[in-house]
N, C-alpha and C. Protein backbone atom coordinates (compact mmCIF):
# COMPACT_ATOMS: atom_id res chain seq x y z
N UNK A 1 60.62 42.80 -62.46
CA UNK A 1 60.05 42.44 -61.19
C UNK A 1 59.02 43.47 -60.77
N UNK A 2 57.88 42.70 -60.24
CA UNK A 2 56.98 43.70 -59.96
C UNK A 2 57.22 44.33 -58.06
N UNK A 3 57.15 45.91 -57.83
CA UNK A 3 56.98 45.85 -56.64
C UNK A 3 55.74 46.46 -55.92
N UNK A 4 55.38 46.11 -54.90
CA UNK A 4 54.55 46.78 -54.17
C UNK A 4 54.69 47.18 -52.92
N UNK A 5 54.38 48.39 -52.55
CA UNK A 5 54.31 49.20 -51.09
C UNK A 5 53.11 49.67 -50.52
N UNK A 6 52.92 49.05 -49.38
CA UNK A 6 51.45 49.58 -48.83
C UNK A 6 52.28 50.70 -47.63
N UNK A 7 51.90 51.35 -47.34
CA UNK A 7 51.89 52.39 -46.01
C UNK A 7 50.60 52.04 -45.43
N UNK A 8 50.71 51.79 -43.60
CA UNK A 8 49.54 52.10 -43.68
C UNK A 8 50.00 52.63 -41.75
N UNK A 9 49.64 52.68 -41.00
CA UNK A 9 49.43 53.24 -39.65
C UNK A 9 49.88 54.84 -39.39
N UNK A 10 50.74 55.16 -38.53
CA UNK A 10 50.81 56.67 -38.72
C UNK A 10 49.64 57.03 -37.91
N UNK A 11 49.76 58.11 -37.04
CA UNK A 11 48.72 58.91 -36.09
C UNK A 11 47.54 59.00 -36.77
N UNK A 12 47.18 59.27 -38.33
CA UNK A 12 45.75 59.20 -39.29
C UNK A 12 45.46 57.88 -38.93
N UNK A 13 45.58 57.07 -39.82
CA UNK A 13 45.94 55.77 -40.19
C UNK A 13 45.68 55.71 -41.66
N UNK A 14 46.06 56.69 -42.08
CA UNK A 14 45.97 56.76 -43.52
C UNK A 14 46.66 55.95 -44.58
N UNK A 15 46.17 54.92 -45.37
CA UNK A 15 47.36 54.03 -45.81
C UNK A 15 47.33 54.79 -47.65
N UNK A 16 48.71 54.51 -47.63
CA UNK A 16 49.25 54.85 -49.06
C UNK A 16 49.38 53.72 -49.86
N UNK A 17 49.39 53.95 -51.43
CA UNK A 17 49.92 52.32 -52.17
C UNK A 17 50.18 53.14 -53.24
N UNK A 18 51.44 52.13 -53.80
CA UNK A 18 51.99 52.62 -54.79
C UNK A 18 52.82 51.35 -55.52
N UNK A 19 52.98 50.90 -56.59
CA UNK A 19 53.49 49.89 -57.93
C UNK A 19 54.55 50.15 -58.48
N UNK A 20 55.37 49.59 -59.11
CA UNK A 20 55.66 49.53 -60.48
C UNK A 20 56.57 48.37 -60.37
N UNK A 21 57.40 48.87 -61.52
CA UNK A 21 57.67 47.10 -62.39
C UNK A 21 59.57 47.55 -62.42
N UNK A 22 60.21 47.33 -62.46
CA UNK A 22 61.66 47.16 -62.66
C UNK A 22 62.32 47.25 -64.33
N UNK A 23 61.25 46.29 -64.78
CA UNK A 23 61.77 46.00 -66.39
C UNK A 23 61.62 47.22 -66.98
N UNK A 24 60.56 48.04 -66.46
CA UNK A 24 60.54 49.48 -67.15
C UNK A 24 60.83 50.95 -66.57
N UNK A 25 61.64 50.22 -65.47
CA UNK A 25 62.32 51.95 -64.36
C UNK A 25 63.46 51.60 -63.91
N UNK A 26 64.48 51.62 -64.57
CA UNK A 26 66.05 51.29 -64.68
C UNK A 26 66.29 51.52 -63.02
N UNK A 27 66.00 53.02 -62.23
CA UNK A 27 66.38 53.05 -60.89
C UNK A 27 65.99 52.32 -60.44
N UNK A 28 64.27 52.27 -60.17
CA UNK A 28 63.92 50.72 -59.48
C UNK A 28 64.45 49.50 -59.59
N UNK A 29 64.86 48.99 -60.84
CA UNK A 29 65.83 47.91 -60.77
C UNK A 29 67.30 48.17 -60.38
N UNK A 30 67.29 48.97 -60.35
CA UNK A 30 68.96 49.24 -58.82
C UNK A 30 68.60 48.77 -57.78
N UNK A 31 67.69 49.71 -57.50
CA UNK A 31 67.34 49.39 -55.81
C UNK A 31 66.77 48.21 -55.20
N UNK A 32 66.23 47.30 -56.18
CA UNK A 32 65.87 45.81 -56.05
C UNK A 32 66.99 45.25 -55.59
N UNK A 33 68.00 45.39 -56.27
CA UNK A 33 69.05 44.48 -56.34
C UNK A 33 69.81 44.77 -55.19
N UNK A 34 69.58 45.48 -54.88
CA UNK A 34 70.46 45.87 -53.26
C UNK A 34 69.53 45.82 -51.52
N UNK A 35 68.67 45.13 -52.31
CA UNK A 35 67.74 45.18 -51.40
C UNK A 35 67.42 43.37 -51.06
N UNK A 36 67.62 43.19 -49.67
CA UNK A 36 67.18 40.95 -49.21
C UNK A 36 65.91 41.67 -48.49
N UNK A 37 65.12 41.32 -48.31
CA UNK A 37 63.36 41.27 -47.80
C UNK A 37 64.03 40.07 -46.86
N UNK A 38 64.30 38.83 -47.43
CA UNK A 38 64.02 37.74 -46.16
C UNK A 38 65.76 38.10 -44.91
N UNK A 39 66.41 39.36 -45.34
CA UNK A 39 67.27 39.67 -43.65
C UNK A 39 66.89 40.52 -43.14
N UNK A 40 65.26 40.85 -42.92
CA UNK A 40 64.93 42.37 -42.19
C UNK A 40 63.97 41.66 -41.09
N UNK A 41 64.25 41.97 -40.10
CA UNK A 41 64.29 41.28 -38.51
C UNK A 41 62.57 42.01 -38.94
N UNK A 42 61.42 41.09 -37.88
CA UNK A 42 60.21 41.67 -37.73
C UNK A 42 59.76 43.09 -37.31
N UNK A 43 58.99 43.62 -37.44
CA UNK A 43 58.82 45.36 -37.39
C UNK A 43 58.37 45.38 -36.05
N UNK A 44 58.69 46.32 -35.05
CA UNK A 44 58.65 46.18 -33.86
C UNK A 44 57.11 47.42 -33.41
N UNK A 45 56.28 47.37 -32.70
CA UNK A 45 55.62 48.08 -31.95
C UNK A 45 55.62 49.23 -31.72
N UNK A 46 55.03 50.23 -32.19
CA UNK A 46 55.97 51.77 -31.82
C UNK A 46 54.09 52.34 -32.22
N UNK A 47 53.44 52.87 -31.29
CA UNK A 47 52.61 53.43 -31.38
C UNK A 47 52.78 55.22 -32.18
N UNK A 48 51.99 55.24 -33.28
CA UNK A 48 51.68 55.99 -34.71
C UNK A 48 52.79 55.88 -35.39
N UNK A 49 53.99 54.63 -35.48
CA UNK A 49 55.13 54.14 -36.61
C UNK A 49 53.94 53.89 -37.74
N UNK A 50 54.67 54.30 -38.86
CA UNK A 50 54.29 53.79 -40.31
C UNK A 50 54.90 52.51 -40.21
N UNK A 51 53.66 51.25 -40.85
CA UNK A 51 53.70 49.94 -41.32
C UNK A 51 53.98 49.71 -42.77
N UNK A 52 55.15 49.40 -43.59
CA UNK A 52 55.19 49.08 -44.66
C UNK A 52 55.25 47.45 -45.10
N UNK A 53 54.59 47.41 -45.78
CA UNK A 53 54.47 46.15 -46.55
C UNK A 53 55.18 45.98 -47.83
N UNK A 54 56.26 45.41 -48.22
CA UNK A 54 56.88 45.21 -49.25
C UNK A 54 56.61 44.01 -49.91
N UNK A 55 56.34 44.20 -51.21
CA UNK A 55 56.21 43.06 -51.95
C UNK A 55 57.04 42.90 -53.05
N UNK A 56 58.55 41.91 -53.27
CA UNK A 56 59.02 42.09 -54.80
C UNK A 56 59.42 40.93 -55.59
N UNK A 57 58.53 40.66 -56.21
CA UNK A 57 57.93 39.28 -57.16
C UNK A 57 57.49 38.11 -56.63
N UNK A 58 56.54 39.07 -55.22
CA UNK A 58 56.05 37.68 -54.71
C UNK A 58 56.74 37.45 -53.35
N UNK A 59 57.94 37.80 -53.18
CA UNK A 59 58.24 37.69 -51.98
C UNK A 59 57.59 38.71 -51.19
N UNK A 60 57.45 38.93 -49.64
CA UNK A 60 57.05 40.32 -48.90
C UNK A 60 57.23 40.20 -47.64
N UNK A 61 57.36 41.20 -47.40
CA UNK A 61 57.96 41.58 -45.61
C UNK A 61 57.07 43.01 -45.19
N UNK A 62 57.23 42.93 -43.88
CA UNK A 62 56.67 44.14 -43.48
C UNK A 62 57.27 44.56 -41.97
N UNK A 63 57.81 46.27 -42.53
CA UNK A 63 58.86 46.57 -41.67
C UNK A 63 58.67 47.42 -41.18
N UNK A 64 59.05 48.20 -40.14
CA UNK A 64 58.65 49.21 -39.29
C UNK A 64 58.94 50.54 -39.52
N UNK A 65 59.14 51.56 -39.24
CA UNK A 65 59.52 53.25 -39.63
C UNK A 65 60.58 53.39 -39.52
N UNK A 66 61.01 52.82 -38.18
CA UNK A 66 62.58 52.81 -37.60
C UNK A 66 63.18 51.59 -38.57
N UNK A 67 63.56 50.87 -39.23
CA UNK A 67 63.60 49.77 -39.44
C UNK A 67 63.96 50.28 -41.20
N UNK A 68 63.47 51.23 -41.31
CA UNK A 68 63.33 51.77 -42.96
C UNK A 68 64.96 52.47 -43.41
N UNK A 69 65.53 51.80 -43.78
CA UNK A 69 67.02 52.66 -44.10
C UNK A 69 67.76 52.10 -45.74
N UNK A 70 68.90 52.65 -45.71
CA UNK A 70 69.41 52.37 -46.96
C UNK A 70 68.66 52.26 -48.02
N UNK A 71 69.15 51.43 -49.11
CA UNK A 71 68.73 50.85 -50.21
C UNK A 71 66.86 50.54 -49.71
N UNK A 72 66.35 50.34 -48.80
CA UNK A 72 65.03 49.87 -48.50
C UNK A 72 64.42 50.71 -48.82
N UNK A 73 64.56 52.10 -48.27
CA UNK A 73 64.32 53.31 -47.84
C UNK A 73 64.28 54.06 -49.08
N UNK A 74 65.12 54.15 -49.75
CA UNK A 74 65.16 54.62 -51.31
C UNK A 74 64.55 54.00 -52.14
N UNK A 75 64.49 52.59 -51.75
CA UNK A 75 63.00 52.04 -52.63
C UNK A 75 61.55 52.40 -52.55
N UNK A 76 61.38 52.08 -51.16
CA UNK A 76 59.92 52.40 -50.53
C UNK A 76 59.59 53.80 -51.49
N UNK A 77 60.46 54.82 -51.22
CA UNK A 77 59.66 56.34 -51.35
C UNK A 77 59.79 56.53 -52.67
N UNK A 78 61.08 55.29 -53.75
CA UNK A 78 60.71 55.82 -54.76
C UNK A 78 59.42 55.40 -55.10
N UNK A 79 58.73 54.02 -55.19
CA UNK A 79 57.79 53.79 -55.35
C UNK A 79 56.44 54.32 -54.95
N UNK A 80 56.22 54.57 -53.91
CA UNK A 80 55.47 55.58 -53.09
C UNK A 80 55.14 56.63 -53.47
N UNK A 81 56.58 57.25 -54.37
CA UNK A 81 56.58 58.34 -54.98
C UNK A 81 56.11 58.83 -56.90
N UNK A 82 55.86 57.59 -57.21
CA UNK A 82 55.63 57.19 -58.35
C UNK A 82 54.01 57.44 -58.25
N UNK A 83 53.42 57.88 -59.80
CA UNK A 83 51.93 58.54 -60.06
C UNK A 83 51.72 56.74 -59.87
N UNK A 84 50.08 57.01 -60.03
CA UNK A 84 49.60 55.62 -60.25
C UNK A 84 49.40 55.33 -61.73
């Protein structure tokens, strides 16, 4: 499965992006699997919150700073955290 993470708001508004694929990063395919995109309530308003955009095989959501936890949360930054 492919995923994608945009960052983008934050006091800069500096947006981040970052990829990869599941079939070839054993952790990332953990954290997929523990992760539903369509039960994460809409991202709420919070002036300089980071906006993330999740994308994983096509599905995508976009969730708020506060809003970022568990299994989500360990996804986002691994990916984020991944070279290009």
């Amino acid at each position: 499965m492919k995923v994608r993470v945009v960052r983008s708001g934050g006091f800069a508004g500096v947006e981040r992006h970052g990829e990869s694929d599941s079939d070839r990063d054993p952790v990332l395919a953990g954290l997929v699997g523990r992760v539903d995109l369509g039960a994460l309530p809409p991202p709420g308003r919070i002036p300089d919150q980071y906006q993330y955009d999740i994308e994983i095989d096509g599905v995508g959501a976009t969730v708020g700073e506060t809003q970022l936890s568990g299994p989500l949360r360990e996804l986002v930054h691994h990916v984020l955290g991944r070279p290009r």
